[in-house]
N, C-alpha and C. Protein backbone atom coordinates (compact mmCIF):
# COMPACT_ATOMS: atom_id res chain seq x y z
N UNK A 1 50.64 74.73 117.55
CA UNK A 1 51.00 73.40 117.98
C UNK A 1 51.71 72.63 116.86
N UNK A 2 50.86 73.04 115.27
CA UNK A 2 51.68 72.16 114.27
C UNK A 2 53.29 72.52 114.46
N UNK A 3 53.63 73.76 114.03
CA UNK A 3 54.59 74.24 114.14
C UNK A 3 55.58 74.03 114.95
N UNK A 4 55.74 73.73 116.61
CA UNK A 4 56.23 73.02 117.41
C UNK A 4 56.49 71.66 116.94
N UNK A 5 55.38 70.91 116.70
CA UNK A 5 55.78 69.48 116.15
C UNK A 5 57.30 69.46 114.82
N UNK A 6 56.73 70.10 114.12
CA UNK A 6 57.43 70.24 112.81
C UNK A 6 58.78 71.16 113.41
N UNK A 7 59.38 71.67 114.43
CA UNK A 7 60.48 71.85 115.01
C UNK A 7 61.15 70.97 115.30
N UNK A 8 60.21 70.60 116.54
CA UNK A 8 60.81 69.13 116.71
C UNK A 8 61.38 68.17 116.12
N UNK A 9 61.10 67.82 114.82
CA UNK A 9 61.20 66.37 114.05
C UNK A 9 62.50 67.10 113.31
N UNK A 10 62.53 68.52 112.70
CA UNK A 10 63.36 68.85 112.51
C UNK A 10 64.72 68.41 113.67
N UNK A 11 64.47 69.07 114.59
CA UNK A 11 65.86 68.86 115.72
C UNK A 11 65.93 67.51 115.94
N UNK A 12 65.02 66.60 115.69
CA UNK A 12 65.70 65.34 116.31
C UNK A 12 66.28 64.83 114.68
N UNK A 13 65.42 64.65 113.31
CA UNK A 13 66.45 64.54 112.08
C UNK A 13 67.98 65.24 112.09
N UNK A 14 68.11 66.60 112.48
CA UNK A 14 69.71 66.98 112.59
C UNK A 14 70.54 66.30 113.05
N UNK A 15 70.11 65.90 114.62
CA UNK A 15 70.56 65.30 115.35
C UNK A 15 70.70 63.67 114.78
N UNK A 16 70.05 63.34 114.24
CA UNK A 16 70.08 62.01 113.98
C UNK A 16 71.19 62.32 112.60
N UNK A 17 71.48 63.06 111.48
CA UNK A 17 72.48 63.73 111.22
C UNK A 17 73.48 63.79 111.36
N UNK A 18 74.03 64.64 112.48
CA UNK A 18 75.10 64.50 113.25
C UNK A 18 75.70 63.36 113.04
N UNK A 19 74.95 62.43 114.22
CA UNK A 19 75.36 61.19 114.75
C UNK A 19 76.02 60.12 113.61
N UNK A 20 75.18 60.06 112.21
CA UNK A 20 75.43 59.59 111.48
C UNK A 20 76.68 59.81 110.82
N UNK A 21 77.11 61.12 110.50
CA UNK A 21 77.92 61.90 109.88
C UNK A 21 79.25 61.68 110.59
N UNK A 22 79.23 61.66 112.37
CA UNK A 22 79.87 61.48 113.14
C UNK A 22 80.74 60.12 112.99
N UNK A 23 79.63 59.02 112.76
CA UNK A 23 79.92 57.15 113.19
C UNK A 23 80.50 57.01 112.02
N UNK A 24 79.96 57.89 110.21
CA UNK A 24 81.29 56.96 109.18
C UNK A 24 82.03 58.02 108.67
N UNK A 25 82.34 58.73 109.68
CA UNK A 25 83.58 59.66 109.43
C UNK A 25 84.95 58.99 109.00
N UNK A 26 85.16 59.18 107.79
CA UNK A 26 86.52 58.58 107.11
C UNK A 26 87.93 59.48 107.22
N UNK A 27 87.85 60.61 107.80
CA UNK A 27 88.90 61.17 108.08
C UNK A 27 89.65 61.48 109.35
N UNK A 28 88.54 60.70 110.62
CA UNK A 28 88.96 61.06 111.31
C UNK A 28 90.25 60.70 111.86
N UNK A 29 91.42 59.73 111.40
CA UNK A 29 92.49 59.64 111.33
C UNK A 29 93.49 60.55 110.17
N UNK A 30 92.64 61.60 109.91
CA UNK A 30 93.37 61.94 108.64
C UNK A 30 94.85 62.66 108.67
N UNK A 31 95.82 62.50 108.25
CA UNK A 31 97.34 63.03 108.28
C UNK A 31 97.68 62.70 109.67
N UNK A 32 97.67 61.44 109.75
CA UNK A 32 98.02 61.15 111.13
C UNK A 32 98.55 59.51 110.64
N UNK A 33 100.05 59.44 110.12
CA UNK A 33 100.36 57.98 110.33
C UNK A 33 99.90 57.25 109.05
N UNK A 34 98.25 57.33 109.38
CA UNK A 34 97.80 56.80 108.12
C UNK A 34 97.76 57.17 106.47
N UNK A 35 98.20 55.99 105.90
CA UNK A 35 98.70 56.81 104.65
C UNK A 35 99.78 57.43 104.42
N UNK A 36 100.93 57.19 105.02
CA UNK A 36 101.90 57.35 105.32
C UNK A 36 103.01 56.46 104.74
N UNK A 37 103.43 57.50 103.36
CA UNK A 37 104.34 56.69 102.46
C UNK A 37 105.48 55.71 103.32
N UNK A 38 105.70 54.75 102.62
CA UNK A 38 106.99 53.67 103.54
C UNK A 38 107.99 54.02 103.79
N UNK A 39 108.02 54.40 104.44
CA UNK A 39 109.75 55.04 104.61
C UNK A 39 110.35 56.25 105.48
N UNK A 40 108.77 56.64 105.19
CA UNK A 40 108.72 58.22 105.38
C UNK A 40 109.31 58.47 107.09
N UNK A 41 109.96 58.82 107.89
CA UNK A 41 109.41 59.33 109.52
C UNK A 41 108.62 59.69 109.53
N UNK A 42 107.62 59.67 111.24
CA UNK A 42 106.80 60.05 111.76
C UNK A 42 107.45 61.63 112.33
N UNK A 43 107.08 62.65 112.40
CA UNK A 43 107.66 63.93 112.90
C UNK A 43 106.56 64.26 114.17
N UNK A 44 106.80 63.90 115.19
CA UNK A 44 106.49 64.54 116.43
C UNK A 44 106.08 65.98 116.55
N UNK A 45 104.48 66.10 116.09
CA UNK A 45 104.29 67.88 116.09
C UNK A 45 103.41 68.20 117.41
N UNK A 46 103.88 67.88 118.40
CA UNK A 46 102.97 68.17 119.62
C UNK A 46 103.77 68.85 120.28
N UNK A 47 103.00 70.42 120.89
CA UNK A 47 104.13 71.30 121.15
C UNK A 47 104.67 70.67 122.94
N UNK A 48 105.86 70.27 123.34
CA UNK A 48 106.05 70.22 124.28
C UNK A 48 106.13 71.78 125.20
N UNK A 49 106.49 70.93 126.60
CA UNK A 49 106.63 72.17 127.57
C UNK A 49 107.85 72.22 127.81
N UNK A 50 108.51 73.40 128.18
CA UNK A 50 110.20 73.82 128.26
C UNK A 50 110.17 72.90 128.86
N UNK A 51 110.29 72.07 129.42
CA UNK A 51 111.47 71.41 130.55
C UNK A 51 111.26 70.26 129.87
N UNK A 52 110.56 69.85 128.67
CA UNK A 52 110.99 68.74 127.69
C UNK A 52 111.87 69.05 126.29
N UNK A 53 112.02 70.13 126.87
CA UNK A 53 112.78 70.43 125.46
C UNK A 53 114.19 70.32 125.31
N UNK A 54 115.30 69.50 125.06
CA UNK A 54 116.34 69.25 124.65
C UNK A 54 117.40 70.25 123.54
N UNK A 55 118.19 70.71 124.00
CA UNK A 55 118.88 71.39 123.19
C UNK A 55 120.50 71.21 123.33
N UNK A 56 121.09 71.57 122.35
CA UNK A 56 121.99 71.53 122.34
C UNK A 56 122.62 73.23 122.20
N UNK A 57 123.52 74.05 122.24
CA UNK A 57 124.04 75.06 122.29
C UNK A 57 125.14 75.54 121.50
N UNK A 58 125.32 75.72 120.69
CA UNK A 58 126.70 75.66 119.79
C UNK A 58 127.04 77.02 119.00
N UNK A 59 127.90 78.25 119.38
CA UNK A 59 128.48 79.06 119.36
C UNK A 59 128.94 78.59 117.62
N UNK A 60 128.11 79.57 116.85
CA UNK A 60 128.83 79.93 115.23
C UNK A 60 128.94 81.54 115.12
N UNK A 61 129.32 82.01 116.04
CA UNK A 61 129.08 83.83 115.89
C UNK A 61 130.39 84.26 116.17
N UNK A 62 131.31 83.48 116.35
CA UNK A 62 132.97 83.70 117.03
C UNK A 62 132.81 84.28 117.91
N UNK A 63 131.76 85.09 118.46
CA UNK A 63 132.36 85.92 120.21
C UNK A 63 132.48 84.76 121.16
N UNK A 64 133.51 85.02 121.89
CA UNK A 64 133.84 84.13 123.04
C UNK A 64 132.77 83.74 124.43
N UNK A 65 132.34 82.27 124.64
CA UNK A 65 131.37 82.67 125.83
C UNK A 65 129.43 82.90 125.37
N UNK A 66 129.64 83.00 124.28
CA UNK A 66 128.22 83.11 123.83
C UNK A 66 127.55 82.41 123.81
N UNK A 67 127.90 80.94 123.79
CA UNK A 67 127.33 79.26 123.88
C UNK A 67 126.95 78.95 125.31
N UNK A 68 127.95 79.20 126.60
CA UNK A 68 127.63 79.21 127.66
C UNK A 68 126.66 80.38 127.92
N UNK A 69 126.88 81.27 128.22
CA UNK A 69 125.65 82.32 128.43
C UNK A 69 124.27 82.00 128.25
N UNK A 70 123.99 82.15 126.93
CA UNK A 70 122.93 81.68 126.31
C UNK A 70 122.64 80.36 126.59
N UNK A 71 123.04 79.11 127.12
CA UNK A 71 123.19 78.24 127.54
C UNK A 71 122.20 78.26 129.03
N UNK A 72 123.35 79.17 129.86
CA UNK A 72 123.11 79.24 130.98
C UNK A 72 121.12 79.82 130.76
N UNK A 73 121.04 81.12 130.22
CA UNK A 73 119.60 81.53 130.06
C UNK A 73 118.50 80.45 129.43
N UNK A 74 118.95 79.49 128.45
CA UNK A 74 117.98 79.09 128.37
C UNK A 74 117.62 77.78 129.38
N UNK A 75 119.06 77.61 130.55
CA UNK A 75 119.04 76.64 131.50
C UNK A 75 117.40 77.25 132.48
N UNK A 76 117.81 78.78 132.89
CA UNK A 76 117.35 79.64 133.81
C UNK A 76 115.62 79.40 133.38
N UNK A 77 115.35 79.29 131.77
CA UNK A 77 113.55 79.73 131.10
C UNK A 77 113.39 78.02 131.47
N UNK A 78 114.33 76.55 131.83
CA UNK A 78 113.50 75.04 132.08
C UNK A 78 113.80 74.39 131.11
N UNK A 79 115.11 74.94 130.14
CA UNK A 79 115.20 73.88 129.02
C UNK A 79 116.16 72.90 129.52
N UNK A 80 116.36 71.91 129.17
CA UNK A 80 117.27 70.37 129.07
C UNK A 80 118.61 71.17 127.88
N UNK A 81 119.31 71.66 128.37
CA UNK A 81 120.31 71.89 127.66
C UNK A 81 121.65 71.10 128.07
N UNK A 82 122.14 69.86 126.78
CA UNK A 82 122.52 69.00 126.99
C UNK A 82 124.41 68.99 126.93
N UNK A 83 124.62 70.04 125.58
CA UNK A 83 125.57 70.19 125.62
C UNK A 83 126.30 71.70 124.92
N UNK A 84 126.70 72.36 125.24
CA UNK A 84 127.61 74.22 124.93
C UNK A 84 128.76 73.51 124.48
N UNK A 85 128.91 74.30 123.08
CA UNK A 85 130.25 73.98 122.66
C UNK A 85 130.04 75.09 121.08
N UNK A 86 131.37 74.94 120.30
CA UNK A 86 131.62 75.68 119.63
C UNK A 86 131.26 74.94 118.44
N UNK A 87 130.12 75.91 117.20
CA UNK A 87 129.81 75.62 116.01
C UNK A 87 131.44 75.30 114.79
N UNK A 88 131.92 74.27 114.22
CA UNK A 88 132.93 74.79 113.55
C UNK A 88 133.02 75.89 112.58
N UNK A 89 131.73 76.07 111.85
CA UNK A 89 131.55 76.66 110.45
C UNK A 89 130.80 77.82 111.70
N UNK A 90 131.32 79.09 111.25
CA UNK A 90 130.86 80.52 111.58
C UNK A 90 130.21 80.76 110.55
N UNK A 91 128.68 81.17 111.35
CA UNK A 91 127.05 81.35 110.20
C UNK A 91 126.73 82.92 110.78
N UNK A 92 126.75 84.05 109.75
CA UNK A 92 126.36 85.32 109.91
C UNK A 92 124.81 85.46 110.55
N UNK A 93 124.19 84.33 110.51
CA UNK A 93 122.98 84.18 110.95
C UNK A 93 122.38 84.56 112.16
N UNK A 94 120.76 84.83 112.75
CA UNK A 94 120.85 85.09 113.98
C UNK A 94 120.80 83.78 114.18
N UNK A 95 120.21 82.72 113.95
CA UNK A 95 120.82 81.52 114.60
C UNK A 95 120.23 80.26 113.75
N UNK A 96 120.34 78.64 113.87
CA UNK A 96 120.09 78.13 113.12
C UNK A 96 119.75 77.07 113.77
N UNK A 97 118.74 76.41 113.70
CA UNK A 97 117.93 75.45 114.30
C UNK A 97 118.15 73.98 113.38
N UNK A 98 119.04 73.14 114.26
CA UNK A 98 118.72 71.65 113.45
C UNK A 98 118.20 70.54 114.20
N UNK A 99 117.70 69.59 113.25
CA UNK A 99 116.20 68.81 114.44
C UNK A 99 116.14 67.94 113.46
N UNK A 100 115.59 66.78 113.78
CA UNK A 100 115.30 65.21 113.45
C UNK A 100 113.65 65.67 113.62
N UNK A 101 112.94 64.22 113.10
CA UNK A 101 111.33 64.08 113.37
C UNK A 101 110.94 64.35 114.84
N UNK A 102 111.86 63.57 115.49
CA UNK A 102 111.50 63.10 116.96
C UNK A 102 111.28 64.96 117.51
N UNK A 103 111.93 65.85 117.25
CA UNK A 103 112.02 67.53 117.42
C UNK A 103 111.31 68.61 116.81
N UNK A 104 110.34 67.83 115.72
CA UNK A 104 109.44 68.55 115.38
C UNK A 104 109.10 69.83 116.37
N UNK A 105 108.16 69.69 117.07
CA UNK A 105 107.54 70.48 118.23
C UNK A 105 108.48 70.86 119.03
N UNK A 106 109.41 70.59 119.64
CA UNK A 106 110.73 71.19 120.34
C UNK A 106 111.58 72.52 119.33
N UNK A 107 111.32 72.01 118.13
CA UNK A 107 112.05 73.22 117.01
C UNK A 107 111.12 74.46 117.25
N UNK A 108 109.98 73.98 116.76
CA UNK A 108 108.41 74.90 116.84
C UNK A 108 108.72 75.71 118.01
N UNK A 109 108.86 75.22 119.26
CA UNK A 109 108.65 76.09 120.37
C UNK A 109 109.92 76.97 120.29
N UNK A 110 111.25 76.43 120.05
CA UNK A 110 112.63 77.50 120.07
C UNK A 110 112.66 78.35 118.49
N UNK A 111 111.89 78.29 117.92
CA UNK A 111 111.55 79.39 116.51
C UNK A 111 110.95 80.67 117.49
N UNK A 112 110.08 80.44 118.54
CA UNK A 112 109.32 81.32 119.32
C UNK A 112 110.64 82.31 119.50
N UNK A 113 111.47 81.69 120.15
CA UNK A 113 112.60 82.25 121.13
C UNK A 113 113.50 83.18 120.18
N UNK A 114 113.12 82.87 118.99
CA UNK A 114 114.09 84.11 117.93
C UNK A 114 113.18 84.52 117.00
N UNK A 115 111.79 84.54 117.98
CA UNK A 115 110.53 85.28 117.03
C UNK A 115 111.08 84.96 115.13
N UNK A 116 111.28 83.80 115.26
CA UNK A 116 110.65 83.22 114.19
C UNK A 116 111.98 83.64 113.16
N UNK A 117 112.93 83.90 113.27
CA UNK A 117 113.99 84.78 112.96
C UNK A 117 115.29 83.42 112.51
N UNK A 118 115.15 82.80 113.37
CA UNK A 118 115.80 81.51 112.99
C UNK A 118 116.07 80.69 111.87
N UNK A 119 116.56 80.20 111.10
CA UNK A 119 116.67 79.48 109.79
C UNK A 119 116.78 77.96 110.89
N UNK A 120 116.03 76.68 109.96
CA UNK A 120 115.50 75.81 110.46
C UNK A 120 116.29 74.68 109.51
N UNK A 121 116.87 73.84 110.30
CA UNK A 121 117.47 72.61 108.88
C UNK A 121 116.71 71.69 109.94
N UNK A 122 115.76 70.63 108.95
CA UNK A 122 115.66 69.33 109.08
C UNK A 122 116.24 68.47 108.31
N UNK A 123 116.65 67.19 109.53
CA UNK A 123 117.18 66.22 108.85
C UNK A 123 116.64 65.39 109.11
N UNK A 124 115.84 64.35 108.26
CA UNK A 124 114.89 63.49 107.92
C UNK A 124 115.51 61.71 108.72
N UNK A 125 116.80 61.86 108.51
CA UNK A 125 117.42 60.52 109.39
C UNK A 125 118.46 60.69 110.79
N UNK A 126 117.78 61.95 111.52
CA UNK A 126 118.60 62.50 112.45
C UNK A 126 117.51 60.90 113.51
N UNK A 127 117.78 60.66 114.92
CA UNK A 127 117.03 60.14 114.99
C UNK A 127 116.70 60.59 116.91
N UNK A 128 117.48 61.43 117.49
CA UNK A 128 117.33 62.09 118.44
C UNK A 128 116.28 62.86 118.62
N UNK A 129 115.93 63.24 119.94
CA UNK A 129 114.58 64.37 119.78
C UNK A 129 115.25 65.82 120.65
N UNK A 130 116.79 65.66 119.90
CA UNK A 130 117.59 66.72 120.49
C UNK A 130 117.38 67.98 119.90
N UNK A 131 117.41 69.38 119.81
CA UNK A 131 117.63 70.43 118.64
C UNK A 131 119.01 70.73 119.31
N UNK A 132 119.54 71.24 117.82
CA UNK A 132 120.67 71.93 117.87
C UNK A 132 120.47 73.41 117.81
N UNK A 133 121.08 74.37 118.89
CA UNK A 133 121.01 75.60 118.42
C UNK A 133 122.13 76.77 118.34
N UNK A 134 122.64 76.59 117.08
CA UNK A 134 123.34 77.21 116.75
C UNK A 134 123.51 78.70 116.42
N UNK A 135 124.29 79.95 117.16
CA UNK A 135 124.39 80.82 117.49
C UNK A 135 124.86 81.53 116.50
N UNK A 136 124.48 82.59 115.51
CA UNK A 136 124.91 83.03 114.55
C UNK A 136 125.86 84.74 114.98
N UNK A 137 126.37 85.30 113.93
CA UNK A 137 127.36 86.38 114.31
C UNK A 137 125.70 87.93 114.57
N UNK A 138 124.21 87.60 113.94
CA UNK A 138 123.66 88.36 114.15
C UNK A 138 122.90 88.16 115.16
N UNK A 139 123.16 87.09 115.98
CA UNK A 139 122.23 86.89 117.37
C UNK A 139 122.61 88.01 118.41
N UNK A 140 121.52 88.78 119.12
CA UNK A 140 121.54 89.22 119.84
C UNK A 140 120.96 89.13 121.31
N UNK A 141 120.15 88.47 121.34
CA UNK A 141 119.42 88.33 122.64
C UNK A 141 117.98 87.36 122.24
N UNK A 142 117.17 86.23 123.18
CA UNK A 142 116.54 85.37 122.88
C UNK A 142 115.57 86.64 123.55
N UNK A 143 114.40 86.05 123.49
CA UNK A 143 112.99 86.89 123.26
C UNK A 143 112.16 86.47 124.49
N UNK A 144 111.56 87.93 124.63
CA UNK A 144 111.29 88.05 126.50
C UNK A 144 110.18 87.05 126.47
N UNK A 145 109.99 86.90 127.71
CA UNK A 145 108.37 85.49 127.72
C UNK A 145 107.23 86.32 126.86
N UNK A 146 106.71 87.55 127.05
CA UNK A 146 105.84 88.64 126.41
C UNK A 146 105.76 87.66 124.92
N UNK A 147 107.22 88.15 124.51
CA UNK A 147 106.97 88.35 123.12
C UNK A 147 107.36 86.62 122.29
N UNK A 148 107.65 85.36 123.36
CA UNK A 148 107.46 84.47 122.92
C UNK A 148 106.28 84.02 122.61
N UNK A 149 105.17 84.34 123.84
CA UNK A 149 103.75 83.82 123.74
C UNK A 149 103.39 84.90 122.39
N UNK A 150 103.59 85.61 122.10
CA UNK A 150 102.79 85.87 120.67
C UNK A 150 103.69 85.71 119.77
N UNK A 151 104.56 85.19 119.55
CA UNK A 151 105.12 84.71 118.50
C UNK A 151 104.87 82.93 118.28
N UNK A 152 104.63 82.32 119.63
CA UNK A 152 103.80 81.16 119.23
C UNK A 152 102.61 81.23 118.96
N UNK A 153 102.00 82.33 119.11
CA UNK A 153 100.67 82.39 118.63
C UNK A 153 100.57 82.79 117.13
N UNK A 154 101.70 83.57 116.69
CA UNK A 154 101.64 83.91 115.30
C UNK A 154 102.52 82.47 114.58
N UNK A 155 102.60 81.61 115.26
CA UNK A 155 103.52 80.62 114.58
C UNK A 155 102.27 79.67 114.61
N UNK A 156 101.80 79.56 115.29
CA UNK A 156 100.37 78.29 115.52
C UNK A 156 101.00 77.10 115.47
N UNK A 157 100.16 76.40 114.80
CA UNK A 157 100.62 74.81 115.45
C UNK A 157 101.59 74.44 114.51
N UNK A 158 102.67 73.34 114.72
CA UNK A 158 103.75 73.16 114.31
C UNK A 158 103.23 72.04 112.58
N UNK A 159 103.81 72.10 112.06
CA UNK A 159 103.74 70.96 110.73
C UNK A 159 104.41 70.54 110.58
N UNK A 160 104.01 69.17 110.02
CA UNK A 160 104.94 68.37 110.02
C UNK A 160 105.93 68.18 108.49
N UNK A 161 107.33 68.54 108.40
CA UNK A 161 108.27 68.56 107.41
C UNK A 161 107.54 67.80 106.16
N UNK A 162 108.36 68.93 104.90
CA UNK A 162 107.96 67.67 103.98
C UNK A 162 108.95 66.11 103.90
N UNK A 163 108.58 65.49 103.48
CA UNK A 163 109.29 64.08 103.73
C UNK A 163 108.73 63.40 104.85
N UNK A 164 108.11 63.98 105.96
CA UNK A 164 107.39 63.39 106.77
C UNK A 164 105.75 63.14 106.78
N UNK A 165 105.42 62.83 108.22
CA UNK A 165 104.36 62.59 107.99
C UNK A 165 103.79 62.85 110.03
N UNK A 166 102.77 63.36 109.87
CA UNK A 166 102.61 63.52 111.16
C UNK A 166 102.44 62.21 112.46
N UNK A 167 103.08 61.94 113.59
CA UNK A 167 102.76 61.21 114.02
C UNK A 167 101.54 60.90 115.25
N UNK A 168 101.18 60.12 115.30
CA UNK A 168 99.92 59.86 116.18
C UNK A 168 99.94 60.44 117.97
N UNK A 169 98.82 61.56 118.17
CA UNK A 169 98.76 61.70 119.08
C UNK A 169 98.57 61.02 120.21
N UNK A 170 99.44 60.95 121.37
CA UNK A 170 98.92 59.83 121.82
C UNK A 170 97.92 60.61 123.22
């Protein structure tokens, strides 16, 4: 019977524990906004769903038609593809991802689409939540649904740039 008692008082002290530990939790805003040098952007790291995702399409690989195509496919997977047109500067690259704060998580999810293969420019005073995706001379083909879902899984959750700062979930 002692023994029961002396369980007890145990489980309800934890618990009383918890609760405490819980109510002056000082981090629970932590890397979120707060503390957030002056100046800095907020970078949007919440992964959207394709049909919020904004892109732009822009042929740097010189083959003819490669901007539309690819265009058209990533119309076909639910993306917002806003505008196909031709990169001026030809990039040997498989392709090159550029994004503002507001695209954080929109970049994150199209890194999936070139299994991670992509070179990524942020620009810190872009102010759109457009990505640009620019088509390099080693692009070959975007990446089957299969092998996107585990490449967002090997990518995990998005972070937020340096120079930024994460913004508040809402």
């Amino acid at each position: 019977m002692r023994a029961l008692v002396v369980v007890g008082l145990l489980a309800v002290l934890a618990l009383v524990f918890v609760v405490v530990a819980l109510v002056r939790d000082t981090q629970s805003g932590a890397g979120v906004a707060a503390g957030c040098p002056e100046g800095w952007p907020l970078a949007d790291t919440a992964l959207p769903e394709r049909r919020d995702v904004k892109i732009n399409v822009l042929n740097g690989s010189g083959q003819p038609g490669l901007a539309r195509e690819i265009g058209d496919e990533f119309r076909n997977r639910q993306f917002q593809v806003k505008k196909i047109g031709e990169e001026k500067k030809k990039i040997d690259d498989i392709a090159v991802l550029r994004y503002g704060p507001k695209a954080v998580g929109s970049a994150h999810v199209l890194r999936a689409y070139f299994l991670d293969d992509a070179n990524t420019v942020y620009d810190a005073k872009r102010t759109d939540d457009t990505v640009d995706v620019v088509l390099g001379g080693s692009f070959q083909q975007l990446a089957t649904t299969t092998e996107v879902n585990q490449s967002l899984g090997d990518l995990g959750a998005p972070v937020a740039p340096p120079g930024s700062c994460p913004a508040p979930k809402e």
